[in-house]
C-alpha atoms as a PDB file:
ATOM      1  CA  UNK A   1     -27.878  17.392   8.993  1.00  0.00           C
ATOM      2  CA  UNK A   2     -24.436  17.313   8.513  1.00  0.00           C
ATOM      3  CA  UNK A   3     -22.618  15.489   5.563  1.00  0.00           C
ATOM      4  CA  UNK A   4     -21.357  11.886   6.577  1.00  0.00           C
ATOM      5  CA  UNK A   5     -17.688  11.400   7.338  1.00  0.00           C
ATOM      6  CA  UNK A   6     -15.459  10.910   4.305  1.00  0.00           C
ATOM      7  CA  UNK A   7     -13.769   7.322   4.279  1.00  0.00           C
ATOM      8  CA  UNK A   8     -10.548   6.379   5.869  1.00  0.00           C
ATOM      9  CA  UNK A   9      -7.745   6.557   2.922  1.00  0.00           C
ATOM     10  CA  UNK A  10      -5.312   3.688   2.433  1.00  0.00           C
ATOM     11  CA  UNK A  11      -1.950   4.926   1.087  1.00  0.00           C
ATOM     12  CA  UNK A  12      -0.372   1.188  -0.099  1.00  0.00           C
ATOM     13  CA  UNK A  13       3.440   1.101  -1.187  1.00  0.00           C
ATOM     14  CA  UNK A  14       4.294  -1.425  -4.076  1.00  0.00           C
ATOM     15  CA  UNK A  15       8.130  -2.391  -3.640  1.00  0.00           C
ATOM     16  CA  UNK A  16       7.470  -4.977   0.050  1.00  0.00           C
ATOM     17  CA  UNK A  17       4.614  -4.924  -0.252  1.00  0.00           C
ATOM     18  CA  UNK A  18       2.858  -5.757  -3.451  1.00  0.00           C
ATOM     19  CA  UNK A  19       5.987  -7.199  -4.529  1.00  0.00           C
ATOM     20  CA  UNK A  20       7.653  -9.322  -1.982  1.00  0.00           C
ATOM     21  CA  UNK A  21      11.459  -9.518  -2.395  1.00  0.00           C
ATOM     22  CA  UNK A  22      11.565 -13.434  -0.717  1.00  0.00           C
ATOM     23  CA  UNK A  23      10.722 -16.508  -1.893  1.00  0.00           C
ATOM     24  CA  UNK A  24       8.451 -18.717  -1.483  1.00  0.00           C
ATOM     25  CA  UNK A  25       5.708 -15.656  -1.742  1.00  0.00           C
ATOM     26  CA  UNK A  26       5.777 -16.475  -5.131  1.00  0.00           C
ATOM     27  CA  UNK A  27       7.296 -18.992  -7.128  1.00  0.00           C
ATOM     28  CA  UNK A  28       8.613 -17.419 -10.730  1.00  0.00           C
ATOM     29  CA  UNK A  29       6.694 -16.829 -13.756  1.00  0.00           C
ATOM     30  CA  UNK A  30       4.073 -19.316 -14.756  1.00  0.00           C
ATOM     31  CA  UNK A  31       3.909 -21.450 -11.155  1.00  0.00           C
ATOM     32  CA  UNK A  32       1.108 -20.663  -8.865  1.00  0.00           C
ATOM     33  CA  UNK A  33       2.168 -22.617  -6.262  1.00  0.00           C
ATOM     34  CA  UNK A  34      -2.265 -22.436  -5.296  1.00  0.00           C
ATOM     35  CA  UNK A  35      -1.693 -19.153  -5.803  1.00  0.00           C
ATOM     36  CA  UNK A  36      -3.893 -17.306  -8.865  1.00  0.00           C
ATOM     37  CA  UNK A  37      -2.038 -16.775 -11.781  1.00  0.00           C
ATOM     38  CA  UNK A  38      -1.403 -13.403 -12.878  1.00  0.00           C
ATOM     39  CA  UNK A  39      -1.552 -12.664 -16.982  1.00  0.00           C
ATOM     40  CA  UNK A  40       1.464 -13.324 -18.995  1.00  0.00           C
ATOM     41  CA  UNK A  41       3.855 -10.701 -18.656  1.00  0.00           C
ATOM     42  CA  UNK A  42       5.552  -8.688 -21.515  1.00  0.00           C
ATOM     43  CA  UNK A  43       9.631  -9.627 -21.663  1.00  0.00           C
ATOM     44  CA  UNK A  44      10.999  -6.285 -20.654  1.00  0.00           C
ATOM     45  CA  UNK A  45       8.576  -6.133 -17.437  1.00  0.00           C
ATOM     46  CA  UNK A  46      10.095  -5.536 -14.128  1.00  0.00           C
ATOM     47  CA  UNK A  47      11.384  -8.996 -13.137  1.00  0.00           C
ATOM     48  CA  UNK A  48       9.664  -9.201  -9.483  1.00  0.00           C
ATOM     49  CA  UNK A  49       5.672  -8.253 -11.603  1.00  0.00           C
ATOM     50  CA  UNK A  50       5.710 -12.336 -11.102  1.00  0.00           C
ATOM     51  CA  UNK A  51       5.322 -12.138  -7.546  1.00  0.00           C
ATOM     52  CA  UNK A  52       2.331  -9.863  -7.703  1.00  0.00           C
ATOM     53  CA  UNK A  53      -0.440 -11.881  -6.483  1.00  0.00           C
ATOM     54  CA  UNK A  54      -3.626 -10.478  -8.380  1.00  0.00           C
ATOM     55  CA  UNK A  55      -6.063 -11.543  -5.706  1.00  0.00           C
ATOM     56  CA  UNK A  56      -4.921  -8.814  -3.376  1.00  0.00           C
ATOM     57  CA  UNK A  57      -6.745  -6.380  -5.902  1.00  0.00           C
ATOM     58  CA  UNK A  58     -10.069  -8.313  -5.042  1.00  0.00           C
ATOM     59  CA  UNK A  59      -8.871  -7.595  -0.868  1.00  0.00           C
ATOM     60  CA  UNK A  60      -7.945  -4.086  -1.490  1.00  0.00           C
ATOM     61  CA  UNK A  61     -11.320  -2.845  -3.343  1.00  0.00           C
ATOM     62  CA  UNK A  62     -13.189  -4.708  -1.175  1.00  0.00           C
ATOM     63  CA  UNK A  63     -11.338  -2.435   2.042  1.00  0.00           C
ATOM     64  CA  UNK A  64     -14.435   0.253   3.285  1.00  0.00           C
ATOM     65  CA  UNK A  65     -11.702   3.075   2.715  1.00  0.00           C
ATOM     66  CA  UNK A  66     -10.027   5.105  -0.538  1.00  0.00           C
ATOM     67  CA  UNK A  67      -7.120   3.529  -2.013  1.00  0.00           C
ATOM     68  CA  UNK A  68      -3.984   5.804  -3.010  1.00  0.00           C
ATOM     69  CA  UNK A  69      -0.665   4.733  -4.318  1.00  0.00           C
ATOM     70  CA  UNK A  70       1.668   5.895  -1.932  1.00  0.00           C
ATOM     71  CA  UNK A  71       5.063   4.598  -4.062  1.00  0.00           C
ATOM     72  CA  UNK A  72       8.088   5.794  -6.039  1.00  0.00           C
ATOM     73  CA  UNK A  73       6.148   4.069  -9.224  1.00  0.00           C
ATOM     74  CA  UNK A  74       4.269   6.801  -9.179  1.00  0.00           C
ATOM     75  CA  UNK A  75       1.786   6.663 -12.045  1.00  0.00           C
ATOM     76  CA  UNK A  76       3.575   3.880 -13.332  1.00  0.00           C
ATOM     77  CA  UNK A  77       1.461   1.834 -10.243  1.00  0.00           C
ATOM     78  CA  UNK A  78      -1.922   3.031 -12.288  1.00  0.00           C
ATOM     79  CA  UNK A  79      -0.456   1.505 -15.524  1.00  0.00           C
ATOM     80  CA  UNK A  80       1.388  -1.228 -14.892  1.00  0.00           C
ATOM     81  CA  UNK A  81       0.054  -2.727 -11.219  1.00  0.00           C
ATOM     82  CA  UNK A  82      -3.691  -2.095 -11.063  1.00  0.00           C
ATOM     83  CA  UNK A  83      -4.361  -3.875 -14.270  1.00  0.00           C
ATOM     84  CA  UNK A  84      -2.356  -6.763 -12.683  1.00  0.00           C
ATOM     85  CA  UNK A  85      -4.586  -6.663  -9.814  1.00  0.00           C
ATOM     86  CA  UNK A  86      -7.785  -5.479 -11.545  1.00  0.00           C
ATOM     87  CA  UNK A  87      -8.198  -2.164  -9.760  1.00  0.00           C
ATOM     88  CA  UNK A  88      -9.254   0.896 -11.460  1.00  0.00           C
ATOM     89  CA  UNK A  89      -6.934   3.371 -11.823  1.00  0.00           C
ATOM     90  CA  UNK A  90      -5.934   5.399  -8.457  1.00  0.00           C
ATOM     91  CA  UNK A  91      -5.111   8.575  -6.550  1.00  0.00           C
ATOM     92  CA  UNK A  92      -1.186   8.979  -6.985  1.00  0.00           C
ATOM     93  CA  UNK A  93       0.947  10.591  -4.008  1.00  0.00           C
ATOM     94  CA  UNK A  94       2.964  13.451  -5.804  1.00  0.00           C
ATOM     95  CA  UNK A  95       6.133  13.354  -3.884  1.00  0.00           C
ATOM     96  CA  UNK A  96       8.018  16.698  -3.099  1.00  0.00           C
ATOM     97  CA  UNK A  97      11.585  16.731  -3.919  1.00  0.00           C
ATOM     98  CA  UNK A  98      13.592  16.235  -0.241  1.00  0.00           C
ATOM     99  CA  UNK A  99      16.874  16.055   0.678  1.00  0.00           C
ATOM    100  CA  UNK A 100      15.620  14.829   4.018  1.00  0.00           C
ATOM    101  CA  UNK A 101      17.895  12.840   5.974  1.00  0.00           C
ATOM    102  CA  UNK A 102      17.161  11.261   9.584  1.00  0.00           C
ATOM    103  CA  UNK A 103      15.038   8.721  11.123  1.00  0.00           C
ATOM    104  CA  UNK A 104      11.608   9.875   9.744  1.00  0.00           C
ATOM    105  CA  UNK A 105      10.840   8.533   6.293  1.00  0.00           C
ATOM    106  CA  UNK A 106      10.818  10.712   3.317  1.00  0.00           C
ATOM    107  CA  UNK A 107       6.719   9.532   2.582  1.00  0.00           C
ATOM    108  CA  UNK A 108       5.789  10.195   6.241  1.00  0.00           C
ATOM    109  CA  UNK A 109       5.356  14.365   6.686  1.00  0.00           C
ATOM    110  CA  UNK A 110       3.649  13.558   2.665  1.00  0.00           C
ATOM    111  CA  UNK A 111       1.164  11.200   3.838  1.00  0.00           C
ATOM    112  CA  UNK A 112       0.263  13.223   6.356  1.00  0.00           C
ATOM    113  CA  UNK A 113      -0.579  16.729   4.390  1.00  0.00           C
ATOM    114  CA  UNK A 114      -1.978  14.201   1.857  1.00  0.00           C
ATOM    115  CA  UNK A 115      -4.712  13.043   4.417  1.00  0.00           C
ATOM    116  CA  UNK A 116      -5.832  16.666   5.583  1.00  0.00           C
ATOM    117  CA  UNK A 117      -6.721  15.143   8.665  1.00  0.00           C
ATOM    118  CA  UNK A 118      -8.587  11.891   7.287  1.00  0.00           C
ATOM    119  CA  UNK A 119      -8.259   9.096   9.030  1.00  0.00           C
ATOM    120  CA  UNK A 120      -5.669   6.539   7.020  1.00  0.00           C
ATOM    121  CA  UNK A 121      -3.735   3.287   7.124  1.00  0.00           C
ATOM    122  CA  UNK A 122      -0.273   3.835   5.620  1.00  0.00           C
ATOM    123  CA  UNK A 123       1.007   0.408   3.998  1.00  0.00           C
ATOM    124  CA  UNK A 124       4.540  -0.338   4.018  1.00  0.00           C
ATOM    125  CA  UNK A 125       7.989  -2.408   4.668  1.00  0.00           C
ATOM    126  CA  UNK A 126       9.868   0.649   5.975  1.00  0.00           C
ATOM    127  CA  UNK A 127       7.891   2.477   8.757  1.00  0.00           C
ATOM    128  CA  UNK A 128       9.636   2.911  12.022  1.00  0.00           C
ATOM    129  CA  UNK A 129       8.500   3.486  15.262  1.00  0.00           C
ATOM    130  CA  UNK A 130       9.968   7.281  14.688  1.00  0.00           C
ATOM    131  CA  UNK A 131       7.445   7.501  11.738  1.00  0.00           C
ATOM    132  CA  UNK A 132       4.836   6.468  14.538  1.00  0.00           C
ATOM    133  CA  UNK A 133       5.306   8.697  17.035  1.00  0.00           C
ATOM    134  CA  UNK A 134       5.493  11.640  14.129  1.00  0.00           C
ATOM    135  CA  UNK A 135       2.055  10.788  12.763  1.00  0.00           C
ATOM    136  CA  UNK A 136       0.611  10.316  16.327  1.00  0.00           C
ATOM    137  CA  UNK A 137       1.744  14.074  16.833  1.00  0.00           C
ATOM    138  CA  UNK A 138       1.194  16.047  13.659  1.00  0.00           C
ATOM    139  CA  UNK A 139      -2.070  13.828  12.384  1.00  0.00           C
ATOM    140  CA  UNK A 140      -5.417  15.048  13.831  1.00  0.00           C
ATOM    141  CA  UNK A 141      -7.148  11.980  12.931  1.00  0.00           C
ATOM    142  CA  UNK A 142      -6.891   8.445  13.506  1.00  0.00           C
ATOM    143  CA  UNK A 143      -4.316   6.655  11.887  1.00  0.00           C
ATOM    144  CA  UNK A 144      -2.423   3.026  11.352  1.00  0.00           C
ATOM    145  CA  UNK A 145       0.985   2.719  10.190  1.00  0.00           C
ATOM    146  CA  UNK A 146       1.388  -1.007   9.132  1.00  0.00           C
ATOM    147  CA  UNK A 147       4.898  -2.181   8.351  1.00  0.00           C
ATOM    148  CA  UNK A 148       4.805  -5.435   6.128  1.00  0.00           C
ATOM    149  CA  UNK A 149       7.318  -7.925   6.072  1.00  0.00           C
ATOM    150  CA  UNK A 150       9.321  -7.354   2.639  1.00  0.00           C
ATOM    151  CA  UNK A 151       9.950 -11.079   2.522  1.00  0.00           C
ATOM    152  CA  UNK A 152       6.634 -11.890   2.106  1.00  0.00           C
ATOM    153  CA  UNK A 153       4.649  -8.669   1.391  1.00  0.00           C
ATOM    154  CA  UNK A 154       0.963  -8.381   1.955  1.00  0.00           C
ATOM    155  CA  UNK A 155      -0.306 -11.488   3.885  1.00  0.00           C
ATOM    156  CA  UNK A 156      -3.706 -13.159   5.481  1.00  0.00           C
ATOM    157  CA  UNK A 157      -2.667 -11.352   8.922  1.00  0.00           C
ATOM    158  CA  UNK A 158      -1.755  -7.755   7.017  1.00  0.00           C
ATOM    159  CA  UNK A 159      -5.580  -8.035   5.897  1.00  0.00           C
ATOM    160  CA  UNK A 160      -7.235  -8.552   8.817  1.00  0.00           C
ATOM    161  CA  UNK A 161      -5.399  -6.327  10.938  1.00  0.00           C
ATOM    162  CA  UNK A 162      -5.879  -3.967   8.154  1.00  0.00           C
ATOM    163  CA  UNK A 163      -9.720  -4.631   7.803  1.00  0.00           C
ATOM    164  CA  UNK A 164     -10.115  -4.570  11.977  1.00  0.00           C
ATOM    165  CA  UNK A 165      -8.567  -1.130  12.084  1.00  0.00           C
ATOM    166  CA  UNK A 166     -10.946   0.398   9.575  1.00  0.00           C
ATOM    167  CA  UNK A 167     -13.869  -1.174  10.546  1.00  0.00           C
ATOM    168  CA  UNK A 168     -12.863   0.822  14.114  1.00  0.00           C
ATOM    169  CA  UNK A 169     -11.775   3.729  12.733  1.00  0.00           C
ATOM    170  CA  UNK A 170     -15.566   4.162  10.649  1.00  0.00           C
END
Protein backbone atom coordinates (compact mmCIF):
# COMPACT_ATOMS: atom_id res chain seq x y z
CA UNK A 1 0.00 0.00 0.00
CA UNK A 2 1.46 3.06 -0.77
CA UNK A 3 1.64 6.14 1.64
CA UNK A 4 -1.28 8.72 1.01
CA UNK A 5 -0.51 11.89 -0.89
CA UNK A 6 1.01 14.69 1.17
CA UNK A 7 -1.37 17.86 1.33
CA UNK A 8 -1.45 20.69 -1.07
CA UNK A 9 0.82 23.63 0.58
CA UNK A 10 -0.49 27.19 0.75
CA UNK A 11 2.36 29.74 0.52
CA UNK A 12 0.21 33.14 1.81
CA UNK A 13 2.02 36.66 1.46
CA UNK A 14 1.20 39.24 4.30
CA UNK A 15 1.74 42.86 2.74
CA UNK A 16 -1.99 42.73 0.14
CA UNK A 17 -2.97 40.35 1.42
CA UNK A 18 -3.27 39.98 5.14
CA UNK A 19 -2.89 43.57 5.30
CA UNK A 20 -4.92 45.44 2.82
CA UNK A 21 -3.44 48.85 1.88
CA UNK A 22 -7.31 50.45 1.12
CA UNK A 23 -9.85 51.49 3.12
CA UNK A 24 -12.77 50.54 4.01
CA UNK A 25 -11.16 46.80 4.60
CA UNK A 26 -10.65 48.00 7.83
CA UNK A 27 -11.51 50.95 9.62
CA UNK A 28 -8.40 52.11 12.11
CA UNK A 29 -7.61 50.87 15.43
CA UNK A 30 -10.41 50.07 17.79
CA UNK A 31 -13.54 50.16 15.01
CA UNK A 32 -14.77 46.90 13.76
CA UNK A 33 -16.91 48.17 11.41
CA UNK A 34 -18.84 44.11 12.07
CA UNK A 35 -15.65 43.12 11.66
CA UNK A 36 -13.88 41.05 14.85
CA UNK A 37 -11.69 43.01 16.74
CA UNK A 38 -8.19 42.16 16.82
CA UNK A 39 -6.20 42.59 20.46
CA UNK A 40 -4.87 45.91 21.35
CA UNK A 41 -1.81 46.60 19.65
CA UNK A 42 1.56 47.70 21.24
CA UNK A 43 2.42 51.64 20.11
CA UNK A 44 5.45 50.96 18.02
CA UNK A 45 3.51 48.12 15.92
CA UNK A 46 3.48 48.38 12.24
CA UNK A 47 0.70 50.92 11.59
CA UNK A 48 -1.42 48.75 8.91
CA UNK A 49 -1.46 45.38 12.07
CA UNK A 50 -5.09 47.28 12.44
CA UNK A 51 -6.31 46.06 9.30
CA UNK A 52 -5.50 42.46 10.04
CA UNK A 53 -8.73 40.82 10.33
CA UNK A 54 -8.14 37.87 12.91
CA UNK A 55 -10.93 35.72 11.56
CA UNK A 56 -8.96 34.85 8.47
CA UNK A 57 -6.74 32.69 10.92
CA UNK A 58 -9.99 30.62 11.72
CA UNK A 59 -10.35 30.36 7.34
CA UNK A 60 -6.78 29.59 6.86
CA UNK A 61 -6.42 26.54 9.50
CA UNK A 62 -9.49 25.38 8.57
CA UNK A 63 -7.94 25.13 4.51
CA UNK A 64 -7.31 20.93 3.93
CA UNK A 65 -3.63 22.01 2.89
CA UNK A 66 -0.11 23.17 4.84
CA UNK A 67 0.20 26.72 5.48
CA UNK A 68 3.72 28.50 4.80
CA UNK A 69 4.57 32.12 5.03
CA UNK A 70 5.66 33.00 1.78
CA UNK A 71 6.63 36.98 2.78
CA UNK A 72 9.53 39.40 3.26
CA UNK A 73 8.39 39.30 7.20
CA UNK A 74 9.96 36.38 7.27
CA UNK A 75 9.86 34.98 10.80
CA UNK A 76 8.64 38.13 11.91
CA UNK A 77 5.00 36.64 10.26
CA UNK A 78 5.39 33.65 13.09
CA UNK A 79 5.79 36.35 15.83
CA UNK A 80 3.97 39.09 15.16
CA UNK A 81 0.90 37.87 12.59
CA UNK A 82 -0.10 34.36 13.66
CA UNK A 83 -0.76 35.36 17.18
CA UNK A 84 -2.98 38.10 15.62
CA UNK A 85 -4.77 35.53 13.78
CA UNK A 86 -4.43 32.63 16.25
CA UNK A 87 -2.39 30.29 14.09
CA UNK A 88 0.39 28.29 15.39
CA UNK A 89 3.54 29.14 14.38
CA UNK A 90 4.49 28.26 10.54
CA UNK A 91 6.86 27.00 7.86
CA UNK A 92 8.90 30.22 6.77
CA UNK A 93 10.09 30.59 2.97
CA UNK A 94 13.94 31.31 3.29
CA UNK A 95 14.44 33.62 0.44
CA UNK A 96 17.76 33.42 -1.64
CA UNK A 97 19.48 36.61 -2.17
CA UNK A 98 18.57 37.73 -6.14
CA UNK A 99 19.40 40.39 -8.11
CA UNK A 100 16.70 39.18 -10.45
CA UNK A 101 15.23 41.63 -12.64
CA UNK A 102 12.35 40.97 -15.34
CA UNK A 103 8.82 40.06 -15.47
CA UNK A 104 8.92 36.90 -13.22
CA UNK A 105 8.67 37.67 -9.53
CA UNK A 106 11.55 37.26 -7.25
CA UNK A 107 9.18 34.52 -4.88
CA UNK A 108 8.11 32.60 -8.02
CA UNK A 109 11.34 30.12 -9.13
CA UNK A 110 11.37 29.96 -4.69
CA UNK A 111 7.97 28.73 -4.39
CA UNK A 112 8.47 26.43 -6.78
CA UNK A 113 11.80 24.46 -5.41
CA UNK A 114 9.97 25.06 -2.08
CA UNK A 115 7.02 22.74 -3.20
CA UNK A 116 9.26 19.78 -4.61
CA UNK A 117 6.55 19.08 -6.78
CA UNK A 118 3.52 19.37 -4.19
CA UNK A 119 0.67 20.61 -5.33
CA UNK A 120 0.21 24.49 -3.89
CA UNK A 121 -1.83 27.67 -4.01
CA UNK A 122 0.52 30.68 -3.99
CA UNK A 123 -1.33 33.78 -2.26
CA UNK A 124 -0.58 37.12 -3.38
CA UNK A 125 -1.20 40.90 -4.78
CA UNK A 126 1.69 40.72 -7.27
CA UNK A 127 1.50 37.55 -9.48
CA UNK A 128 1.43 38.09 -13.16
CA UNK A 129 0.35 36.13 -15.83
CA UNK A 130 4.35 35.67 -16.61
CA UNK A 131 4.57 34.08 -13.07
CA UNK A 132 1.69 31.75 -14.48
CA UNK A 133 2.91 30.51 -17.38
CA UNK A 134 6.49 29.90 -15.40
CA UNK A 135 4.88 27.70 -12.75
CA UNK A 136 2.68 25.91 -15.39
CA UNK A 137 6.15 24.94 -17.03
CA UNK A 138 8.71 24.23 -14.34
CA UNK A 139 5.97 22.82 -11.56
CA UNK A 140 5.19 19.08 -11.94
CA UNK A 141 2.21 19.29 -9.87
CA UNK A 142 -0.90 21.09 -9.76
CA UNK A 143 -0.84 24.50 -8.83
CA UNK A 144 -3.00 27.97 -8.28
CA UNK A 145 -1.51 31.26 -8.37
CA UNK A 146 -4.16 33.64 -6.78
CA UNK A 147 -3.50 37.35 -7.08
CA UNK A 148 -5.54 39.34 -4.35
CA UNK A 149 -6.65 42.69 -4.69
CA UNK A 150 -4.18 44.87 -2.39
CA UNK A 151 -7.07 47.23 -1.74
CA UNK A 152 -8.92 44.90 -0.01
CA UNK A 153 -6.71 41.83 0.68
CA UNK A 154 -8.12 38.44 1.42
CA UNK A 155 -11.93 38.44 0.76
CA UNK A 156 -15.25 36.01 0.86
CA UNK A 157 -14.49 35.25 -3.02
CA UNK A 158 -10.41 34.71 -2.35
CA UNK A 159 -11.77 31.86 0.09
CA UNK A 160 -13.88 30.05 -1.87
CA UNK A 161 -11.99 30.06 -4.92
CA UNK A 162 -9.21 29.13 -2.69
CA UNK A 163 -11.17 26.28 -0.87
CA UNK A 164 -12.72 24.99 -4.54
CA UNK A 165 -9.22 24.61 -5.90
CA UNK A 166 -7.98 22.42 -3.08
CA UNK A 167 -10.81 20.49 -2.60
CA UNK A 168 -9.95 19.58 -6.62
CA UNK A 169 -6.57 19.40 -6.34
CA UNK A 170 -6.98 16.45 -3.18
Amino acid sequence: MSAPAPRPLLFLDVDGTLIPFGTPAAAGPGKSYGRPVAPALPADAHPLLHKVDPEHGRRLEALPCDLVWATTWMSDANDVLAPLLGLPPLPVVDWPDSDEVGPLHWKTRGLVEWAQGRPFVWVDDEISHADQQWVSTHHTGPALLHRVDPRRGLTEHDFTVIESWLRRAR
